[in-house]
Protein backbone atom coordinates (compact mmCIF):
# COMPACT_ATOMS: atom_id res chain seq x y z
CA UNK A 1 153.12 79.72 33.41
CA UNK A 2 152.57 75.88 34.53
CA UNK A 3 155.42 73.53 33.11
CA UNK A 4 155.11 69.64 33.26
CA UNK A 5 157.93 68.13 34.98
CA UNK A 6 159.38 67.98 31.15
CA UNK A 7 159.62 71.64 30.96
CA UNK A 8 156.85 71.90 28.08
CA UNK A 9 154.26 75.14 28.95
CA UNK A 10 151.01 73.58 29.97
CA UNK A 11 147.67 74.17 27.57
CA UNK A 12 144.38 73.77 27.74
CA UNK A 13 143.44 70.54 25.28
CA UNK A 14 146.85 69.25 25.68
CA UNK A 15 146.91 65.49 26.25
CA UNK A 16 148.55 63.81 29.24
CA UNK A 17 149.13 60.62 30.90
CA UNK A 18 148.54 59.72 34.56
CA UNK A 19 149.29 57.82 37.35
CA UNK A 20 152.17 56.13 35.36
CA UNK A 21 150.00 55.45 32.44
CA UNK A 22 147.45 53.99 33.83
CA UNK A 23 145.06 56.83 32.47
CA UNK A 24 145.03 59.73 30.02
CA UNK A 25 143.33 62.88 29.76
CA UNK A 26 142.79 66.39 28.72
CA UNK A 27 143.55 69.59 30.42
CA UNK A 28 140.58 71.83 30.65
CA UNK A 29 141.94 75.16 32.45
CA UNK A 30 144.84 76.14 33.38
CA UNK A 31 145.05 77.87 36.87
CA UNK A 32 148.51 80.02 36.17
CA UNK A 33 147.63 82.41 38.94
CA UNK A 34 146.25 82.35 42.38
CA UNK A 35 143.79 85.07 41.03
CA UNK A 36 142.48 82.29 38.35
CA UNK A 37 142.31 79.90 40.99
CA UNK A 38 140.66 82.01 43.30
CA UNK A 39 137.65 81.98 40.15
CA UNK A 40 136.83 78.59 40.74
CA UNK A 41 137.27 78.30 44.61
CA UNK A 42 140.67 76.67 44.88
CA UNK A 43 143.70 78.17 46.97
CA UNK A 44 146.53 77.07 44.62
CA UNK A 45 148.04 77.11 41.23
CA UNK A 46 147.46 73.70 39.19
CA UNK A 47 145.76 72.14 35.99
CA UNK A 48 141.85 70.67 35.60
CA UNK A 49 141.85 67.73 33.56
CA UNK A 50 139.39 65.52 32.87
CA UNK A 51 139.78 61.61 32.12
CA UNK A 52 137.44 58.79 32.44
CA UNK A 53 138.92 57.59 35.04
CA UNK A 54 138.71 60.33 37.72
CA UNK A 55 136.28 62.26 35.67
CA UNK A 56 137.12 66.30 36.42
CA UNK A 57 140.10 66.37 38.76
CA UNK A 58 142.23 69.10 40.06
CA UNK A 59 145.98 68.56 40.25
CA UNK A 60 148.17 71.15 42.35
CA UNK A 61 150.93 72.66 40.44
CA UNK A 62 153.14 71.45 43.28
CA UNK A 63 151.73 67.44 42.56
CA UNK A 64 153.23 67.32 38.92
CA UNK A 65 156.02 65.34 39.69
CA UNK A 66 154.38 62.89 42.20
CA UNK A 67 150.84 62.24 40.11
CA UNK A 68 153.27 61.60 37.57
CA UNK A 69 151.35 63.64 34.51
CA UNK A 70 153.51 63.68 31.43
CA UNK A 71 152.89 65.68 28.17
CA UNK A 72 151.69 63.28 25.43
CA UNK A 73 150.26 65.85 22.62
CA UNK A 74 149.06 68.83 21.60
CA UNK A 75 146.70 69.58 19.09
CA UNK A 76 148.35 72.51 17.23
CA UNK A 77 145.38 74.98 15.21
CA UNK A 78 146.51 75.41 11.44
């Protein structure tokens, strides 16, 4: 399980701010294990999010903190 520095369990279509709100986006997968990660190429645990910005990005689990990506919303299914 991924956790956002403010302990909240990272989703896919969660919305999040970056860079210290100078952009927003959406998380599109969730790389919770090295064996998801391995799926796409990547060596590391972390979350894809897309913004307009940056377009599809990969953060590191391990860059939370320092890319400063908060939780904003979730869009809860009724």
């Amino acid at each position: 399980m991924i956790k956002y520095p403010d302990g909240t369990e990272a989703r896919v279509g969660d919305r999040v701010s970056l860079s210290h709100d100078a952009d927003s986006g959406v998380v599109t997968k969730v790389f919770d294990s090295l064996e998801k990660a391995e799926t796409w190429n990547l060596d590391e645990t972390g979350l894809m999010i897309e913004s307009v910005a940056t377009g599809l990005t990969f953060y590191p689990e391990r860059s939370l903190d320092e890319d400063e990506i908060r939780f904003v919303s979730r869009v809860v299914a009724s």
